[in-house]
N, C-alpha and C. Protein backbone atom coordinates (compact mmCIF):
# COMPACT_ATOMS: atom_id res chain seq x y z
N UNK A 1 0.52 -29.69 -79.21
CA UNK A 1 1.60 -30.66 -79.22
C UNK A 1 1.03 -32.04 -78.95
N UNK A 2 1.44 -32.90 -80.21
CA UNK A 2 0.45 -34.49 -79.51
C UNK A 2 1.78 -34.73 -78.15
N UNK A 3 1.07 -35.97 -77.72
CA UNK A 3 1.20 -36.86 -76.60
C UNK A 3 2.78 -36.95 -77.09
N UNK A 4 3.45 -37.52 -78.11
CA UNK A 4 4.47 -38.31 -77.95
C UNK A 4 5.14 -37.25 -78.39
N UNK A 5 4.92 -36.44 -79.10
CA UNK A 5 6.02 -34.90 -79.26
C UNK A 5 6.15 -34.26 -77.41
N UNK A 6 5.28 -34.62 -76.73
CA UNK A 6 6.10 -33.95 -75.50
C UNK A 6 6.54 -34.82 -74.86
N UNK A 7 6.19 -36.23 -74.95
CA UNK A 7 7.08 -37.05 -73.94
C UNK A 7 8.73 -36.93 -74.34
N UNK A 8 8.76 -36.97 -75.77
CA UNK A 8 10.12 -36.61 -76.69
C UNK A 8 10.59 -35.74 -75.71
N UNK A 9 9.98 -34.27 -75.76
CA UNK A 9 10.68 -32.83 -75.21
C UNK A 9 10.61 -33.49 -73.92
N UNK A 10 10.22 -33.90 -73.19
CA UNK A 10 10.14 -33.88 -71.49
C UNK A 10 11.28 -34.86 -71.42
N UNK A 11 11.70 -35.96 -72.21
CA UNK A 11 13.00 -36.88 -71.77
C UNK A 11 14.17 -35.85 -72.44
N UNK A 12 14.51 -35.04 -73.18
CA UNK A 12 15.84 -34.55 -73.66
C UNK A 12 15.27 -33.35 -72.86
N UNK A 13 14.81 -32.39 -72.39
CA UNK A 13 14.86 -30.83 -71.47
C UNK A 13 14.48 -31.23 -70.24
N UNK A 14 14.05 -31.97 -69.14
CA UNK A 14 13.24 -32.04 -68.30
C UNK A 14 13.98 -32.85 -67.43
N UNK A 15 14.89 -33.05 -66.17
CA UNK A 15 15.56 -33.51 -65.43
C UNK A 15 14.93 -33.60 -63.89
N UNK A 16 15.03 -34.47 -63.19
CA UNK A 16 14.78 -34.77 -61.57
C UNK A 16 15.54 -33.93 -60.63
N UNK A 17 15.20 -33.56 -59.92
CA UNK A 17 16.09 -32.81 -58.99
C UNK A 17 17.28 -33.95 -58.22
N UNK A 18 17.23 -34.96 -58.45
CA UNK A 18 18.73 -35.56 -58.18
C UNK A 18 19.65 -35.36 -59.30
N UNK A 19 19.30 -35.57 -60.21
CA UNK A 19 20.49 -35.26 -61.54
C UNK A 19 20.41 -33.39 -61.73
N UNK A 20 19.69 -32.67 -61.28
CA UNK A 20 19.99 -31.02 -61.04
C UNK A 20 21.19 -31.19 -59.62
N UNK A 21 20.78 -32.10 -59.11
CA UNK A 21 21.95 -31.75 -57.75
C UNK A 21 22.77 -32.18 -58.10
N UNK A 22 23.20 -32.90 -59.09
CA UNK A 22 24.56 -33.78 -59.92
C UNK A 22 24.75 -32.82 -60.64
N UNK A 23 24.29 -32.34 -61.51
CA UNK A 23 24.99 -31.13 -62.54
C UNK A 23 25.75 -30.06 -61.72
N UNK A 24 24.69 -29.42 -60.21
CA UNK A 24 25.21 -28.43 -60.18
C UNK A 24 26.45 -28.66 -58.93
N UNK A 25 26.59 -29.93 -58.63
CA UNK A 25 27.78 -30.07 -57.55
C UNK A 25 27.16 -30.06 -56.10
N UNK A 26 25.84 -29.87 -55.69
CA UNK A 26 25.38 -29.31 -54.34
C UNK A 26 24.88 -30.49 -53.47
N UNK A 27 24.73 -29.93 -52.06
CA UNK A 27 24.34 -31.11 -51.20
C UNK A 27 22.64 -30.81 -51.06
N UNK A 28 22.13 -31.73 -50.86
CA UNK A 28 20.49 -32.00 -50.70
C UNK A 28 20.22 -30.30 -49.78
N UNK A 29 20.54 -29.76 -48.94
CA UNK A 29 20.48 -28.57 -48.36
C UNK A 29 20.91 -27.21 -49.07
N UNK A 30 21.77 -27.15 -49.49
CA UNK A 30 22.30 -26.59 -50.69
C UNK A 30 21.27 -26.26 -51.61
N UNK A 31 21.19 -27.31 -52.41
CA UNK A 31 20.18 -27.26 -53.72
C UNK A 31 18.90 -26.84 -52.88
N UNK A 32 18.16 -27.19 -51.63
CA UNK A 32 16.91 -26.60 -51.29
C UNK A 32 16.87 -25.40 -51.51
N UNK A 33 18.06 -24.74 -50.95
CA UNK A 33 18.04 -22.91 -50.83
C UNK A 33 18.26 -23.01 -51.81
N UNK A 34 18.87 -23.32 -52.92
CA UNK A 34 18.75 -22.05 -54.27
C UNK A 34 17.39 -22.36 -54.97
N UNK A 35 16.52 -23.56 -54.45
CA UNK A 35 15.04 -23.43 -54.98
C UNK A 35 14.52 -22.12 -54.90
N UNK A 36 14.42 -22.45 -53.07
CA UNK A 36 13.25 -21.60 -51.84
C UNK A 36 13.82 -20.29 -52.31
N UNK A 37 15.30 -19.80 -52.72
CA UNK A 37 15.67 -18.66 -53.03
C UNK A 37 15.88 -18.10 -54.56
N UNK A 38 14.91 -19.13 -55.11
CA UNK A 38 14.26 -19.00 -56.96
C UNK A 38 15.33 -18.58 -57.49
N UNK A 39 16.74 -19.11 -57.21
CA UNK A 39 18.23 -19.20 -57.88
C UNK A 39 18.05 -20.25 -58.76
N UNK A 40 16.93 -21.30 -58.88
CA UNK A 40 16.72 -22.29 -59.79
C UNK A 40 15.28 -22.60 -59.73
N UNK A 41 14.51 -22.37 -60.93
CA UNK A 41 13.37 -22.70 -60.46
C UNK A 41 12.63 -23.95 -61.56
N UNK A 42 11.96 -24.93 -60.34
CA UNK A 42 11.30 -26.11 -61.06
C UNK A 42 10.53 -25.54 -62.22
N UNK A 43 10.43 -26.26 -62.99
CA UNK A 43 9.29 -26.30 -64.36
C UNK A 43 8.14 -27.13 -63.74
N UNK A 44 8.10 -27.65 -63.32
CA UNK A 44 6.83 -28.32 -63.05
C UNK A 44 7.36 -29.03 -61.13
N UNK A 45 6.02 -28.86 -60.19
CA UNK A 45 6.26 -29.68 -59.55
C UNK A 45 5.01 -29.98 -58.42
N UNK A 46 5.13 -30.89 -57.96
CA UNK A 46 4.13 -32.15 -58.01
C UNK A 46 4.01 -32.35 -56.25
N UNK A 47 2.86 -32.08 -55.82
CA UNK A 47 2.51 -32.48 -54.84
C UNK A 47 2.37 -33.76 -53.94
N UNK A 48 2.94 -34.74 -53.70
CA UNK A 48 2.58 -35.76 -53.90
C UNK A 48 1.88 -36.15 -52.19
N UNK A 49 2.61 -35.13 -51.27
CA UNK A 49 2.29 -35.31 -50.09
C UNK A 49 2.19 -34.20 -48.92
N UNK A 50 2.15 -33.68 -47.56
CA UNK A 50 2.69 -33.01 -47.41
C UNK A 50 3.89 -32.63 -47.19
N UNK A 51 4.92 -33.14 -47.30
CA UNK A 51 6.22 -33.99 -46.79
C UNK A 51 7.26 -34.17 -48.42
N UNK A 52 6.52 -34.38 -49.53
CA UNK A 52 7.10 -35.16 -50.41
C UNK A 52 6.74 -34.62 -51.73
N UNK A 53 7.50 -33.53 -52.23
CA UNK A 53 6.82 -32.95 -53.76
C UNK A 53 8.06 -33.49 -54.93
N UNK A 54 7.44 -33.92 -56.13
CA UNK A 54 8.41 -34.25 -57.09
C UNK A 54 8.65 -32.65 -58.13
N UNK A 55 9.59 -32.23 -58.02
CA UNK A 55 10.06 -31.21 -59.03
C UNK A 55 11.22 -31.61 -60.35
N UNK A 56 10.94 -31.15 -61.21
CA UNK A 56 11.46 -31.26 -62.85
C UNK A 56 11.92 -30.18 -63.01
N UNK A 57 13.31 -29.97 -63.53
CA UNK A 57 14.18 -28.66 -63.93
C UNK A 57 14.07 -28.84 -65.41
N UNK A 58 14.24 -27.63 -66.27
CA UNK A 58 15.19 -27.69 -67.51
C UNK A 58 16.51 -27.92 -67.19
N UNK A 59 16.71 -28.32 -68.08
CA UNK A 59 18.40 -28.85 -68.48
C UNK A 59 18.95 -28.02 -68.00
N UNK A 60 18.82 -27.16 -69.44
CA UNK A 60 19.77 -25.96 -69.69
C UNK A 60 19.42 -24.48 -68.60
N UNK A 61 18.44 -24.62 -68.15
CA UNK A 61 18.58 -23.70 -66.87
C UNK A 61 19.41 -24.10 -65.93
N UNK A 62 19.26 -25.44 -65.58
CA UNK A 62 19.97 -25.81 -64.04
C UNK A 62 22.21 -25.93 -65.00
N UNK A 63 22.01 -26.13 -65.93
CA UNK A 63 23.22 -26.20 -66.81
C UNK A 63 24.07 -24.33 -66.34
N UNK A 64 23.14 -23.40 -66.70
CA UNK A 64 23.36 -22.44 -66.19
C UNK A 64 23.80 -21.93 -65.33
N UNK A 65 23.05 -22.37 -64.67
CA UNK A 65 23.14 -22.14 -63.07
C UNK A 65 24.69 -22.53 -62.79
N UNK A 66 24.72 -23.43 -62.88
CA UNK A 66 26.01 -24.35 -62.15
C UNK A 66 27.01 -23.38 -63.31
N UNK A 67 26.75 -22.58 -64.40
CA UNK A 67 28.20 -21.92 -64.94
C UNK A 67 27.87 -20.30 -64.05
N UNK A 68 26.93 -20.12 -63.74
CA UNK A 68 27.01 -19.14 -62.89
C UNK A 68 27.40 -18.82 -61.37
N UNK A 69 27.56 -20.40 -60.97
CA UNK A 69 28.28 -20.62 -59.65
C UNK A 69 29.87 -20.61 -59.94
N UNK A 70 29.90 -21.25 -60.80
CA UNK A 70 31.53 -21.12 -61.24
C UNK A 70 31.76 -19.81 -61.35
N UNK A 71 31.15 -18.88 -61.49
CA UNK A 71 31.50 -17.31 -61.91
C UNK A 71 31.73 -17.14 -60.76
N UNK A 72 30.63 -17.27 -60.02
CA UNK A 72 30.52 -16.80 -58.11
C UNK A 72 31.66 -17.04 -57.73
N UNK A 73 32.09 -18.30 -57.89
CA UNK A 73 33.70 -19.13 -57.15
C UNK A 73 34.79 -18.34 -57.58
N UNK A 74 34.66 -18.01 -58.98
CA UNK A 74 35.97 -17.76 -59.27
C UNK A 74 36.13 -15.90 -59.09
N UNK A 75 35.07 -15.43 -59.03
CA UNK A 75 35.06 -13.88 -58.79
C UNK A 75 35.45 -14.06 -57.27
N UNK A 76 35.17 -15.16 -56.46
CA UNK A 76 35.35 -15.00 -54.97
C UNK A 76 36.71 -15.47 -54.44
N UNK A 77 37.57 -16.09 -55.55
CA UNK A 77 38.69 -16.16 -55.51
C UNK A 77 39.85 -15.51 -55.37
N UNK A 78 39.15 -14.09 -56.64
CA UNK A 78 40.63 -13.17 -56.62
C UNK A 78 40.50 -12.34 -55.53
């Protein structure tokens, strides 16, 4: 894949974990556990410190997710 065919794919599939915590509705604590509990798991992520790692979702996984919480909610409803 050249250089600019994946920067392409990495801006339309490839999201920050603040806009994964916007899709899926959750609070900064929230979204940790369904990492640590591989209910969502980064595509790539980045060491930057000990304290401070940058992680990248797919879209359409973390898109998922959040219709599979809606299942959770609404099965926990009736």
């Amino acid at each position: 894949m050249k250089k600019d065919e994946f920067i392409k794919y990495a801006k339309e599939n490839l999201i920050s974990t603040r806009e994964a915590r916007s899709i899926t509705e959750q609070t900064i604590k929230a979204f940790q556990q369904s990492v640590k509990n591989e209910k969502i798991i980064p595509a790539i992520e980045i060491k930057e410190s000990e304290k401070r790692v940058i992680r990248l979702f797919f879209k359409d996984e973390v898109e998922a997710y959040k219709d599979k919480m809606n299942d959770w909610q609404a099965a926990r409803k009736k």
